[in-house]
N, C-alpha and C. Protein backbone atom coordinates (compact mmCIF):
# COMPACT_ATOMS: atom_id res chain seq x y z
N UNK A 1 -42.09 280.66 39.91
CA UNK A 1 -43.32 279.99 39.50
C UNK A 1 -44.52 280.77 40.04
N UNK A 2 -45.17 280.83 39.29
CA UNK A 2 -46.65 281.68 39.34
C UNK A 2 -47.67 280.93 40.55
N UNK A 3 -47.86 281.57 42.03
CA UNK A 3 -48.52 280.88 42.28
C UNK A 3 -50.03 281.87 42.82
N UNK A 4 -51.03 281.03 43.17
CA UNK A 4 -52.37 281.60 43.53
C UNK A 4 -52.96 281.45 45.11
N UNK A 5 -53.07 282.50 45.97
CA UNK A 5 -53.53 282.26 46.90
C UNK A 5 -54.64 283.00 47.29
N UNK A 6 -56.04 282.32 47.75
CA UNK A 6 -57.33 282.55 47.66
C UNK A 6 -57.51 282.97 48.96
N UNK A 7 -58.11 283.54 49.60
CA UNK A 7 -58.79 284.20 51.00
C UNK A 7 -60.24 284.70 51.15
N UNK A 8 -60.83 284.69 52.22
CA UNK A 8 -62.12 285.51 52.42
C UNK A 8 -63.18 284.54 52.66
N UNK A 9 -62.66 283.33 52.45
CA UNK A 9 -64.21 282.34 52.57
C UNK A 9 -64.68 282.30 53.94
N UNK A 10 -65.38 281.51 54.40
CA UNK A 10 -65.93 281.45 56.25
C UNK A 10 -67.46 280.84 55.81
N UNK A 11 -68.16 281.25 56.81
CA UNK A 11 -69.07 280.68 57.43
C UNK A 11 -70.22 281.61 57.31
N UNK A 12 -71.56 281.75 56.47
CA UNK A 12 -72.80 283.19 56.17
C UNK A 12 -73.53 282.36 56.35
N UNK A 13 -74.82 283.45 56.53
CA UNK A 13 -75.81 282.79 57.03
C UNK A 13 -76.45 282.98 55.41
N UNK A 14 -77.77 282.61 54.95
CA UNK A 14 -78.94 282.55 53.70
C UNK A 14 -78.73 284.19 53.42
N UNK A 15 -78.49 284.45 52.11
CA UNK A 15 -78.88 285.56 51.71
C UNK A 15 -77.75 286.67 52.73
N UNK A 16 -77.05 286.29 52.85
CA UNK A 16 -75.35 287.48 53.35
C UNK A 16 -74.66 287.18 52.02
N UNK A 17 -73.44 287.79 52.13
CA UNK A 17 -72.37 288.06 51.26
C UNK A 17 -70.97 288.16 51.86
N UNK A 18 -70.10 288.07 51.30
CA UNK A 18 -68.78 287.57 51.33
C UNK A 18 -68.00 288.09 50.05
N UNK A 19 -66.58 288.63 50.12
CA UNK A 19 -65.76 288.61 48.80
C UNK A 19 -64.79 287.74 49.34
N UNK A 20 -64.57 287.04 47.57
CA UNK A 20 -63.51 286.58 47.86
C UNK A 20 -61.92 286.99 47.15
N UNK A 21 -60.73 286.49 47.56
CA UNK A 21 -59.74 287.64 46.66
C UNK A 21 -58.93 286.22 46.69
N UNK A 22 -58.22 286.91 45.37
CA UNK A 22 -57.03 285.82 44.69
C UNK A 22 -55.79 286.52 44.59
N UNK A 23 -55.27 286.08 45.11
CA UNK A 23 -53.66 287.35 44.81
C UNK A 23 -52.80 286.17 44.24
N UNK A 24 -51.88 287.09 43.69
CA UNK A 24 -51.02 286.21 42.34
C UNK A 24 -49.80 286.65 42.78
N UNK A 25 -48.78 285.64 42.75
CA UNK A 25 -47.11 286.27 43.14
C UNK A 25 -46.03 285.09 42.44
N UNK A 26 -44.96 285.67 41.83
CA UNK A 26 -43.54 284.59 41.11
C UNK A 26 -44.38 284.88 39.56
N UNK A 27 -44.15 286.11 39.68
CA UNK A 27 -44.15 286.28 38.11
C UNK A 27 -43.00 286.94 37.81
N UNK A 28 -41.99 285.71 36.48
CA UNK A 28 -40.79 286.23 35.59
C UNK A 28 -41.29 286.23 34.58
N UNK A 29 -39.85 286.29 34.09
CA UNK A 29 -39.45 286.36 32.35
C UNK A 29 -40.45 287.05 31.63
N UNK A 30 -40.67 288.60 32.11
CA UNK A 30 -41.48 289.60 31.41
C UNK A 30 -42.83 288.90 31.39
N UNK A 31 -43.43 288.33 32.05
CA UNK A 31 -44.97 287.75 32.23
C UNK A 31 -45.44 288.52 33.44
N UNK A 32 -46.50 289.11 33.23
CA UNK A 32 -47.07 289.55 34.53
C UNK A 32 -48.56 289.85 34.58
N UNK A 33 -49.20 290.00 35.69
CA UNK A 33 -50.61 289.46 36.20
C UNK A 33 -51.69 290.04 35.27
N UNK A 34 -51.30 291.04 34.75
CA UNK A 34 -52.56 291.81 33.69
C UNK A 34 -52.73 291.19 32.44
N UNK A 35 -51.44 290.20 32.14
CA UNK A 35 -51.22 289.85 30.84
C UNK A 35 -52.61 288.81 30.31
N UNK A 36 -53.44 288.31 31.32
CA UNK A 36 -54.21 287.10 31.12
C UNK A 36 -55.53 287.04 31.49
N UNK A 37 -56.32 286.23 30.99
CA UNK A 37 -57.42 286.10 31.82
C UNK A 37 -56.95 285.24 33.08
N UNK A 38 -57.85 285.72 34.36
CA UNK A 38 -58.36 284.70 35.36
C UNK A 38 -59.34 284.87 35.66
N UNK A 39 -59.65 283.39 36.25
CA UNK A 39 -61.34 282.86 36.56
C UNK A 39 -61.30 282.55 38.03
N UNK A 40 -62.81 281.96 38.15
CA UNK A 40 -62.85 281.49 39.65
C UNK A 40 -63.81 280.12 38.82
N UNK A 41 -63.63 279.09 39.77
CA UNK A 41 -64.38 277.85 39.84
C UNK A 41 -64.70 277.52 41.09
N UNK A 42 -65.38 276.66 41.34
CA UNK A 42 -66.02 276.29 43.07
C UNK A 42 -65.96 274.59 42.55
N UNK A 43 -66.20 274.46 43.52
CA UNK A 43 -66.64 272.50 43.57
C UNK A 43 -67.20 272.03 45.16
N UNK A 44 -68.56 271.73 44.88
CA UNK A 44 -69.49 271.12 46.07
C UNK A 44 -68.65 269.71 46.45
N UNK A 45 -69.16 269.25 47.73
CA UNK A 45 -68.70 268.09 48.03
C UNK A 45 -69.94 267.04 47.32
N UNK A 46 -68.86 266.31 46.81
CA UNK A 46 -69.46 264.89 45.75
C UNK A 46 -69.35 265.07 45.09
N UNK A 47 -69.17 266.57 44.22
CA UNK A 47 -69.79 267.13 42.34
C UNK A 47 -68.34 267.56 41.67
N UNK A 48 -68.36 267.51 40.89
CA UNK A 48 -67.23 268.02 39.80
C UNK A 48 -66.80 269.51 39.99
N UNK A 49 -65.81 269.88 39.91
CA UNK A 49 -65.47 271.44 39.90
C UNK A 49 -66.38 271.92 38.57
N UNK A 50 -66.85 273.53 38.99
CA UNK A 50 -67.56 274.13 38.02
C UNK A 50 -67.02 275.39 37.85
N UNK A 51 -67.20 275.70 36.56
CA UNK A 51 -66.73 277.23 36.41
C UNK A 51 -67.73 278.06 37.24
N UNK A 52 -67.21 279.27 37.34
CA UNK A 52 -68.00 280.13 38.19
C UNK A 52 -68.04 281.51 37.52
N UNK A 53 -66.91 281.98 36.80
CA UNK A 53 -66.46 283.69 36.41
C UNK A 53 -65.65 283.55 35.93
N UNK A 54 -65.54 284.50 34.69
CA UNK A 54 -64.18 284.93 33.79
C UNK A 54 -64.12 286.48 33.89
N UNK A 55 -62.77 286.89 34.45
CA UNK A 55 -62.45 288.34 34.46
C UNK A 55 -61.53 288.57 33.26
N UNK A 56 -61.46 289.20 32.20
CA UNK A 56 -60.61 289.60 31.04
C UNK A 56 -59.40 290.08 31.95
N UNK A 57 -58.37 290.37 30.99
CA UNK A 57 -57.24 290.68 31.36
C UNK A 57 -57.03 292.35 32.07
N UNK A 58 -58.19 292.64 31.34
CA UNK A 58 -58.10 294.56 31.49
C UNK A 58 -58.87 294.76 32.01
N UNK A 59 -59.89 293.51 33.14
CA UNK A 59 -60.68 293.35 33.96
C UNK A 59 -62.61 294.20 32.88
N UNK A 60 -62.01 294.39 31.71
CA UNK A 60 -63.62 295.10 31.39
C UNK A 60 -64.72 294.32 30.96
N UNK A 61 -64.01 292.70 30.51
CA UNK A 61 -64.98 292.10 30.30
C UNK A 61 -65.12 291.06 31.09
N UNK A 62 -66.28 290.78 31.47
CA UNK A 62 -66.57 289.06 33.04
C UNK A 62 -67.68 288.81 32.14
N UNK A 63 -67.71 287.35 32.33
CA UNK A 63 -68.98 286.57 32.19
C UNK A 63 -69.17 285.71 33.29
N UNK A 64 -70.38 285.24 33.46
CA UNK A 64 -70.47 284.57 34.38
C UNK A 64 -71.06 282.91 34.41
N UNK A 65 -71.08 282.11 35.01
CA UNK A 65 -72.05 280.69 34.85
C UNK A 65 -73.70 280.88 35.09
N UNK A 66 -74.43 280.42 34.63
CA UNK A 66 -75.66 281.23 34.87
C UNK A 66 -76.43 281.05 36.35
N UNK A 67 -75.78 280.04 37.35
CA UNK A 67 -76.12 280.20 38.82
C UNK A 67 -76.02 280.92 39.81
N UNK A 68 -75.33 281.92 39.02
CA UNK A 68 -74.53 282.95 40.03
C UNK A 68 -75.42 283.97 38.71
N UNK A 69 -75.27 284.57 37.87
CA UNK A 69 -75.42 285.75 37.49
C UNK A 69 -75.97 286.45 38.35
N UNK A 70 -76.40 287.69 38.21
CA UNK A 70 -76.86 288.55 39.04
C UNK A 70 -76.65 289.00 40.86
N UNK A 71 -75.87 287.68 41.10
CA UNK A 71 -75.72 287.47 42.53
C UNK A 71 -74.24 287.77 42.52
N UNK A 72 -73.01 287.37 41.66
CA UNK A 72 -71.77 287.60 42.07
C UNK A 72 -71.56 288.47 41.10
N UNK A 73 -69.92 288.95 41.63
CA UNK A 73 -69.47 289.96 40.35
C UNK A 73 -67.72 289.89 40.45
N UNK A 74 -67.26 289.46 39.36
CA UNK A 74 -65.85 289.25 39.39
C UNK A 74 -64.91 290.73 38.89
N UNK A 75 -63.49 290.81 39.75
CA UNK A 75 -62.96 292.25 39.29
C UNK A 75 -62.04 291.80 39.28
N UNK A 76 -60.72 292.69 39.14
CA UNK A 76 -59.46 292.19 39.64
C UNK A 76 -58.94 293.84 39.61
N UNK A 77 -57.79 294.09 40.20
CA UNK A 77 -57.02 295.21 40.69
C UNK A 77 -55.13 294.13 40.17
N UNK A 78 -55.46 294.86 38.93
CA UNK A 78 -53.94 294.50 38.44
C UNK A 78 -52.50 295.12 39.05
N UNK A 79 -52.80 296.41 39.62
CA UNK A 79 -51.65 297.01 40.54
C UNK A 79 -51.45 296.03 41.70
N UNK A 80 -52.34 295.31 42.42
CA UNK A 80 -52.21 294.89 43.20
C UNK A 80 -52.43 293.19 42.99
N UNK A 81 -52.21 292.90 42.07
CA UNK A 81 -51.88 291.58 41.84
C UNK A 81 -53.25 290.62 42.02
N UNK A 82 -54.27 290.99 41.90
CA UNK A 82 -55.70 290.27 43.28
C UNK A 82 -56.54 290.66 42.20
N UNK A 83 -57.07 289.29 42.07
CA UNK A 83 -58.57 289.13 41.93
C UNK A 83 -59.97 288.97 43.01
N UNK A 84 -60.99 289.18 42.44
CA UNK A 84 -61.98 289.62 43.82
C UNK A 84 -63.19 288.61 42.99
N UNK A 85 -64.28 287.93 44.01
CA UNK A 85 -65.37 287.58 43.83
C UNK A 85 -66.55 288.28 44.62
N UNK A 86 -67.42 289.30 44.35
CA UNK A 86 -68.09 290.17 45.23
C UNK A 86 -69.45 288.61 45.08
N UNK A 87 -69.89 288.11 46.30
CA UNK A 87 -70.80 286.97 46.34
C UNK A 87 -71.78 287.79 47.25
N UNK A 88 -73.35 287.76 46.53
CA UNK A 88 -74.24 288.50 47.56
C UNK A 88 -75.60 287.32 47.24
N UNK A 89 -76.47 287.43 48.31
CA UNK A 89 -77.44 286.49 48.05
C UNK A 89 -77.52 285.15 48.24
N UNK A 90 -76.19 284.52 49.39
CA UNK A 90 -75.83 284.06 48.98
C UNK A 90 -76.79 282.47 49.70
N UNK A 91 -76.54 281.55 48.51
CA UNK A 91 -77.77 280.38 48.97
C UNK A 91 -77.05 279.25 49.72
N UNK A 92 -77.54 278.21 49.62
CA UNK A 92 -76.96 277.25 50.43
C UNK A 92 -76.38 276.31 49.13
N UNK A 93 -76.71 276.45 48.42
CA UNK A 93 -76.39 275.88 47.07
C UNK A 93 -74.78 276.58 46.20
N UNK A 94 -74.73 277.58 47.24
CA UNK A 94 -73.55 277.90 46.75
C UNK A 94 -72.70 277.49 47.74
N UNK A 95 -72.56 276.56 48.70
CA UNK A 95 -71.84 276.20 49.82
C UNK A 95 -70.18 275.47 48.52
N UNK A 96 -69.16 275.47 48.87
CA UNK A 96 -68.38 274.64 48.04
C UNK A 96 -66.98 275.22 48.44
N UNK A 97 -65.73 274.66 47.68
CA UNK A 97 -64.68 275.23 48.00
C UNK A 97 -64.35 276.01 46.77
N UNK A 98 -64.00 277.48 46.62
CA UNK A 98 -63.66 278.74 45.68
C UNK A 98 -62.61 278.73 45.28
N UNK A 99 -62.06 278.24 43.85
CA UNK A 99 -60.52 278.51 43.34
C UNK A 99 -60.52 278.92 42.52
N UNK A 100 -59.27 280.01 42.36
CA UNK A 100 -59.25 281.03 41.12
C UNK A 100 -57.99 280.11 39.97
N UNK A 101 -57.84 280.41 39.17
CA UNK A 101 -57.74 279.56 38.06
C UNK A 101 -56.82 280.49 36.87
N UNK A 102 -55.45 280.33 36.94
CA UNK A 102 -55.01 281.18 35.65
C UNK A 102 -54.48 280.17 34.79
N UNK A 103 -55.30 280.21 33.67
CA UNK A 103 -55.37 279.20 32.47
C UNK A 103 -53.86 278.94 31.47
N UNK A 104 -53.71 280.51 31.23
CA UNK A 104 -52.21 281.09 30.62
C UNK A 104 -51.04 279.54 31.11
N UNK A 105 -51.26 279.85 32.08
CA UNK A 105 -49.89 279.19 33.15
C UNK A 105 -50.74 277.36 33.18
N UNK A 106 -51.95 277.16 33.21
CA UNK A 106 -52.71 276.45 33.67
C UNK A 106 -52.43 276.09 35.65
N UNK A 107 -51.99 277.63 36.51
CA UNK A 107 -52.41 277.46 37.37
C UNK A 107 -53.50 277.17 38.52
N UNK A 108 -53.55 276.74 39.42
CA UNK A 108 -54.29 276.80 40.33
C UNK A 108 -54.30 276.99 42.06
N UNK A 109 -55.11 277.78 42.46
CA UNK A 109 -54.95 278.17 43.97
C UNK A 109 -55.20 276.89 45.16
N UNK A 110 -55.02 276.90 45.99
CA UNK A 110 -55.62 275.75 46.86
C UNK A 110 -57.08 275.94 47.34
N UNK A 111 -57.52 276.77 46.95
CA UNK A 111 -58.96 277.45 47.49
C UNK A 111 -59.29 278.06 48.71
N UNK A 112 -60.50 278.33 48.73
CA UNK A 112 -61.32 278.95 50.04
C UNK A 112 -62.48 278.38 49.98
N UNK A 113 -62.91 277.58 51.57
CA UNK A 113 -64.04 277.02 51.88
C UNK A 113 -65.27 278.37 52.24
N UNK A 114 -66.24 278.29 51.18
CA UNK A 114 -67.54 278.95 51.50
C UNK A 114 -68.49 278.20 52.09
N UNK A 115 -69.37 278.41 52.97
CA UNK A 115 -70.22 277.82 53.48
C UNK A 115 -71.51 278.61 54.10
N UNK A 116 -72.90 278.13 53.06
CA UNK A 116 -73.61 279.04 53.65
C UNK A 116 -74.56 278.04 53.95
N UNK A 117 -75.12 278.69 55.40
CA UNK A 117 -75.85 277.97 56.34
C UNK A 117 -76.55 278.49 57.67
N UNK A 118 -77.44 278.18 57.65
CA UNK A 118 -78.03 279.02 59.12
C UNK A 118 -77.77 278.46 60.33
């Protein structure tokens, strides 16, 4: 079974940066990590999970949610199984917990707590 495990979150101060990475592992039956898109979503405490980034399968195409544009940048390294969230700028509004998201499978990671704060 395909599962997702997220790393890199912690504790920044206003305007630092942080990546975050998703690594992917229990891939059979000729399915494997390049084959798909994955995303990242966040969710604040009280608020609904939100999308955050879509990385294409061949990593060339990302879009982003428009709260983040310009500030994050999604990749992934298919040899190595891992997706990445490069987060710069980062506000207090982006405080939340980070989960990457493979739709294919309709998996999900347990996340990473970000927290930005002075």
């Amino acid at each position: 079974q395909v599962q997702l495990v997220e790393s890199g979150g912690g504790l920044v101060q206003p305007g630092g940066s942080l990546r975050l990475s998703c690594v992917a592992s229990g891939f059979t039956g000729g399915f494997t990590f390049m084959m798909y898109n994955m995303l990242w979503y966040r969710q604040a405490p009280g608020q609904e999970r939100e999308w955050v980034a879509t990385c294409s399968a061949n990593g060339q195409t990302t879009s982003y949610a428009d709260p983040v544009k310009g500030g994050f940048t999604v990749s992934r390294d298919n040899a190595k199984n891992t997706m990445y969230l490069q987060m710069t700028s980062l506000r207090s509004e982006d405080t939340a917990v980070y989960y990457c998201h493979r739709p294919a499978e309709n998996i999900w990671g347990r996340g990473t707590q970000v927290t930005v704060s002075s």
